[in-house]
N, C-alpha and C. Protein backbone atom coordinates (compact mmCIF):
# COMPACT_ATOMS: atom_id res chain seq x y z
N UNK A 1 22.74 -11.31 -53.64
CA UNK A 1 21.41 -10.93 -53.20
C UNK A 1 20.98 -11.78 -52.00
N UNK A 2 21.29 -12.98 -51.68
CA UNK A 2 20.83 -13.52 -50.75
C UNK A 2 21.74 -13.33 -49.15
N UNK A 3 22.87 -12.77 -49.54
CA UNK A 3 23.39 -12.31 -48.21
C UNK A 3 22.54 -11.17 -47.76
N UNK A 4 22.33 -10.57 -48.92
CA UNK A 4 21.15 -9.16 -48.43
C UNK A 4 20.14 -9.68 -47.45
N UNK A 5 19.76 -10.82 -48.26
CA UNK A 5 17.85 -11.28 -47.76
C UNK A 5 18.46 -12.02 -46.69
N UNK A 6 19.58 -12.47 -46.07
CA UNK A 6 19.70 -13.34 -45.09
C UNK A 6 19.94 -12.60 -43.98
N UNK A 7 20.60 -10.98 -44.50
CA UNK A 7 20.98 -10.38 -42.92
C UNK A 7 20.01 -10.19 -41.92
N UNK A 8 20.15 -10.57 -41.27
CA UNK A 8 19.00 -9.76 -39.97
C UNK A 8 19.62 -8.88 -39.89
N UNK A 9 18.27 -8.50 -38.03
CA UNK A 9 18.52 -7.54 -37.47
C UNK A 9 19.63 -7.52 -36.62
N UNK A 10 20.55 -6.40 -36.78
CA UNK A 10 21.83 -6.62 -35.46
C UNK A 10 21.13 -6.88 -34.20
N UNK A 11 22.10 -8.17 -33.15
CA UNK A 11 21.27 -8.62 -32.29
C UNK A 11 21.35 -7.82 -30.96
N UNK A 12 22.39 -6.66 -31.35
CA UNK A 12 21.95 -5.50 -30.11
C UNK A 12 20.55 -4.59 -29.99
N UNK A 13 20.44 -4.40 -31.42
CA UNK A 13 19.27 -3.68 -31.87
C UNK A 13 18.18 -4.75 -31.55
N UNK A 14 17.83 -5.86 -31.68
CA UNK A 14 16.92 -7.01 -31.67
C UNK A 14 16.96 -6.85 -29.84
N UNK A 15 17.90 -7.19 -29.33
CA UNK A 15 17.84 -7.17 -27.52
C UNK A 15 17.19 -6.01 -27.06
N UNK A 16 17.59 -5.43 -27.27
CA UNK A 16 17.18 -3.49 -26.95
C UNK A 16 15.76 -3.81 -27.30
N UNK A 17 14.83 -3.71 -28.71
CA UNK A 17 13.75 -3.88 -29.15
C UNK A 17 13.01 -4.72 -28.21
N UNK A 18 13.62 -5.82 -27.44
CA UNK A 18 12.36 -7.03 -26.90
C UNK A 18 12.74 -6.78 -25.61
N UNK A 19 13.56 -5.65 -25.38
CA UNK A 19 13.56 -5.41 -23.88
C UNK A 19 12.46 -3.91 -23.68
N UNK A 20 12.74 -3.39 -24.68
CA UNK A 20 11.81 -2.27 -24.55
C UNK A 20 10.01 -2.41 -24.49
N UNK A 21 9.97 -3.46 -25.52
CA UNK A 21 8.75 -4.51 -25.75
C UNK A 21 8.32 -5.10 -24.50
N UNK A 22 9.22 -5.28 -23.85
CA UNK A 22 9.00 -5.93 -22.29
C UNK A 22 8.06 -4.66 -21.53
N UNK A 23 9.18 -3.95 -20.93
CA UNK A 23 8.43 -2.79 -20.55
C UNK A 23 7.56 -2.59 -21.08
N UNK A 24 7.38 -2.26 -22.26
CA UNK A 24 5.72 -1.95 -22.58
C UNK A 24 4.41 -2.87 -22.15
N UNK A 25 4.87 -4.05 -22.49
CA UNK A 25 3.43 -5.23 -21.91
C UNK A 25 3.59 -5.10 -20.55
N UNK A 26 4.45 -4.58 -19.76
CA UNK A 26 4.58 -4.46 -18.13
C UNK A 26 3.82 -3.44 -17.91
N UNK A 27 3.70 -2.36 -19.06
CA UNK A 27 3.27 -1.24 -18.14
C UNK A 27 4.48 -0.85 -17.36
N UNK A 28 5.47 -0.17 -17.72
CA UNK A 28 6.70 0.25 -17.48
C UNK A 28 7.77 0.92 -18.09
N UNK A 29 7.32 1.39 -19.17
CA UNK A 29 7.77 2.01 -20.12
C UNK A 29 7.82 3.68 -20.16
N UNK A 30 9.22 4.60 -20.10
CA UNK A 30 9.07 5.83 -19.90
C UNK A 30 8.90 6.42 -21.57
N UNK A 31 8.61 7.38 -20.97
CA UNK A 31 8.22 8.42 -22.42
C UNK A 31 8.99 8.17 -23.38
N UNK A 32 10.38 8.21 -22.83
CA UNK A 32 11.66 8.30 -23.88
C UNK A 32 11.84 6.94 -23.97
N UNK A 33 11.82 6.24 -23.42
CA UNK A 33 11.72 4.62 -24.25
C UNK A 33 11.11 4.28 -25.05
N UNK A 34 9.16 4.72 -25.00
CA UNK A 34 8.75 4.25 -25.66
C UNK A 34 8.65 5.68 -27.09
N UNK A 35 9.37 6.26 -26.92
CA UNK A 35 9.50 7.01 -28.72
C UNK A 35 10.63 5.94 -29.05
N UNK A 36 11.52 5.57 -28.20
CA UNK A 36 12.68 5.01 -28.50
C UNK A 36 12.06 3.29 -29.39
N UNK A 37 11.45 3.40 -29.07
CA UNK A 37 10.60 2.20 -29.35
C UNK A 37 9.81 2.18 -30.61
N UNK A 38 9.08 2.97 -30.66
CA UNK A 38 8.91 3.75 -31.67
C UNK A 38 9.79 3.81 -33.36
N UNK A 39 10.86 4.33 -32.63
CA UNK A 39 11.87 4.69 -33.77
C UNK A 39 12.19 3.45 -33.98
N UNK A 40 13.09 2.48 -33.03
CA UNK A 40 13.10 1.06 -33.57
C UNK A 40 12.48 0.07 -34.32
N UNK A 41 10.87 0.49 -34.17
CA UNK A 41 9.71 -0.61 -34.69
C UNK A 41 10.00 0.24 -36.17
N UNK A 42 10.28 1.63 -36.06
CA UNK A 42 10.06 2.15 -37.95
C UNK A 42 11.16 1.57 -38.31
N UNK A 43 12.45 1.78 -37.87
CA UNK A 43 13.38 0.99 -38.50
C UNK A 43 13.60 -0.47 -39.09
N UNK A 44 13.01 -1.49 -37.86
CA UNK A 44 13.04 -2.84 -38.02
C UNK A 44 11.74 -3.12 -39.75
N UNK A 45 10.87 -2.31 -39.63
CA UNK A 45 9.96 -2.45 -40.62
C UNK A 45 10.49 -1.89 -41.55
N UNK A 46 11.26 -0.96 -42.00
CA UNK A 46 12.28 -0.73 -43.31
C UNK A 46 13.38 -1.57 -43.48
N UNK A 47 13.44 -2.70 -42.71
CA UNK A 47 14.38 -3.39 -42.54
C UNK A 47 13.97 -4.30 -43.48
N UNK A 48 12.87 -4.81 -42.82
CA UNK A 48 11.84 -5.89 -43.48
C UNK A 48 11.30 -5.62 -44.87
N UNK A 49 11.15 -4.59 -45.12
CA UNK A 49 10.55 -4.32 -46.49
C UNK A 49 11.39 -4.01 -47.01
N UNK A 50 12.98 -3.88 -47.15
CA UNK A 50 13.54 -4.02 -48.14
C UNK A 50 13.91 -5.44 -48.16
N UNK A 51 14.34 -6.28 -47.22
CA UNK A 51 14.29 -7.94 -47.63
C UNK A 51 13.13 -8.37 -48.42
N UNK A 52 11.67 -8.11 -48.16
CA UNK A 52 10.84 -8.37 -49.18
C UNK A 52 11.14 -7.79 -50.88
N UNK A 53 11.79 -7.22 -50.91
CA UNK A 53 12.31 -6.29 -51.85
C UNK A 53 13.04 -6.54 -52.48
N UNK A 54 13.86 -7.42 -51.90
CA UNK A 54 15.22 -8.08 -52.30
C UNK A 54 14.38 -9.79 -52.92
N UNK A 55 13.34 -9.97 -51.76
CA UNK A 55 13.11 -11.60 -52.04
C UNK A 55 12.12 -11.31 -53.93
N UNK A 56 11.72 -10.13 -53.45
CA UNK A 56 10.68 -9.96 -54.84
C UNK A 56 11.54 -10.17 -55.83
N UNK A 57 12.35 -9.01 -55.92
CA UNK A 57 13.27 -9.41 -57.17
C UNK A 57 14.12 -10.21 -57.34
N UNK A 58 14.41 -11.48 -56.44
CA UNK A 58 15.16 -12.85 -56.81
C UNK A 58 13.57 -13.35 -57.15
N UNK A 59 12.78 -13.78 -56.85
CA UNK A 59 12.00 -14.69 -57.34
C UNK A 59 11.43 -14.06 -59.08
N UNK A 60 11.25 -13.04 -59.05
CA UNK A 60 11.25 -12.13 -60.62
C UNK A 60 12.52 -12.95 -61.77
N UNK A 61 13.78 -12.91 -60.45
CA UNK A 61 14.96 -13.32 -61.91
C UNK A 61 14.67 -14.78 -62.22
N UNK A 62 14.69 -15.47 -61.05
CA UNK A 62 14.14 -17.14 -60.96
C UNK A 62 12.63 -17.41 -61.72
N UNK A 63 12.05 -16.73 -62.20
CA UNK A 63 10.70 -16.87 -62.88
C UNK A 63 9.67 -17.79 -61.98
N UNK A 64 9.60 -17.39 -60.68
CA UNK A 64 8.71 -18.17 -59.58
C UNK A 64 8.56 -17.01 -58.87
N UNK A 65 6.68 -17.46 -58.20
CA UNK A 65 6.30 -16.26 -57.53
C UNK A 65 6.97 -16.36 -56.09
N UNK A 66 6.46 -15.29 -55.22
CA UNK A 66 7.27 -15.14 -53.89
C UNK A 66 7.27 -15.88 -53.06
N UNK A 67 5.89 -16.16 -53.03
CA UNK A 67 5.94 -17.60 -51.93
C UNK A 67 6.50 -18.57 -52.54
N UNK A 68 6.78 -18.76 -53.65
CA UNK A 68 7.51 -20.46 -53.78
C UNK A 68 8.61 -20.18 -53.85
N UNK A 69 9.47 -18.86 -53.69
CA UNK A 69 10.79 -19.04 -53.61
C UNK A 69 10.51 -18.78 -51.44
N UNK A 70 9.59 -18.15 -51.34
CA UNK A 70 9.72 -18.35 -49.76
C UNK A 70 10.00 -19.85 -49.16
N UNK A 71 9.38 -20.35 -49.85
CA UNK A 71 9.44 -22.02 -49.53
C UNK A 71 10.69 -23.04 -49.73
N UNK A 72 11.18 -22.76 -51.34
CA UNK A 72 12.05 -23.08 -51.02
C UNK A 72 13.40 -22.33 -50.43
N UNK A 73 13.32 -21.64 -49.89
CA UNK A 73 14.65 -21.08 -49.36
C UNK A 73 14.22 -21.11 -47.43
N UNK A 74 13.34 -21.96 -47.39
CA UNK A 74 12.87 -21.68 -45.87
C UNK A 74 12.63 -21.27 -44.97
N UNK A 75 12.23 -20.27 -46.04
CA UNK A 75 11.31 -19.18 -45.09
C UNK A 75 10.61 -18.65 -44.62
N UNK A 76 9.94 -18.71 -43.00
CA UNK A 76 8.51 -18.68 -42.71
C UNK A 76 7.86 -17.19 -42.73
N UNK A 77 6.63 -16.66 -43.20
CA UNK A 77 5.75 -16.10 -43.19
C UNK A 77 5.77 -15.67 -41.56
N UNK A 78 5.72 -14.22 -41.15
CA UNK A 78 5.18 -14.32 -39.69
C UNK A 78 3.78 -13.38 -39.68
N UNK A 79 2.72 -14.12 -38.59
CA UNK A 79 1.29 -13.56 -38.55
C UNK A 79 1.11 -13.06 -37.78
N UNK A 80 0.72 -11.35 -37.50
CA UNK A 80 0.53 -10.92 -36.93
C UNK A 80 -1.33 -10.26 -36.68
N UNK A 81 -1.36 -10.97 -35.32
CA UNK A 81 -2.94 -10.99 -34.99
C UNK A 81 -3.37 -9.70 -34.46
C-alpha cells in the first residue's frame, strides 16, 4: 500500500501540466491546450484522491487518524488559496 501512496505523478505528465499552467498565467494558452489542461487537472485530482484513499485506509488498519499517519510518514498537506 505505500508504494501506491508514494507513486506520483509521471514526470512527463507533471512537465506538460506546469508548462501548460505557464501559458495560462501568461495569457497564452490555445483552446486546445487549455481543454488539454483541463483533462490533466481532472486526472491529476483522481490521482490524488485515490492516494487519499489509499492513506485513509492505512491509517484505518494502523488504528490512527489521517493526519497522524500524515505526519508520521512525512507528509505535507498542500493549501490551496
Amino acid at each position: 500500500m505505500l508504494l501506491k501512496i508514494n507513486q506520483g505523478i509521471p514526470s512527463d505528465t507533471q512537465n506538460h501540466y506546469n508548462e501548460l499552467l505557464s501559458k495560462r498565467e501568461a495569457e497564452n494558452i490555445t483552446s486546445n491546450e487549455y481543454r488539454e489542461l483541463l483533462n490533466l487537472t481532472e486526472q491529476i485530482e483522481k490521482l490524488q484522491a485515490q492516494r487519499i484513499e489509499y492513506l485513509a485506509e492505512l491509517a484505518r488498519l494502523r488504528g490512527i487518524s489521517l493526519i497522524a499517519l500524515m505526519e508520521n510518514l512525512g507528509i505535507q498537506t498542500q493549501m490551496y488559496v
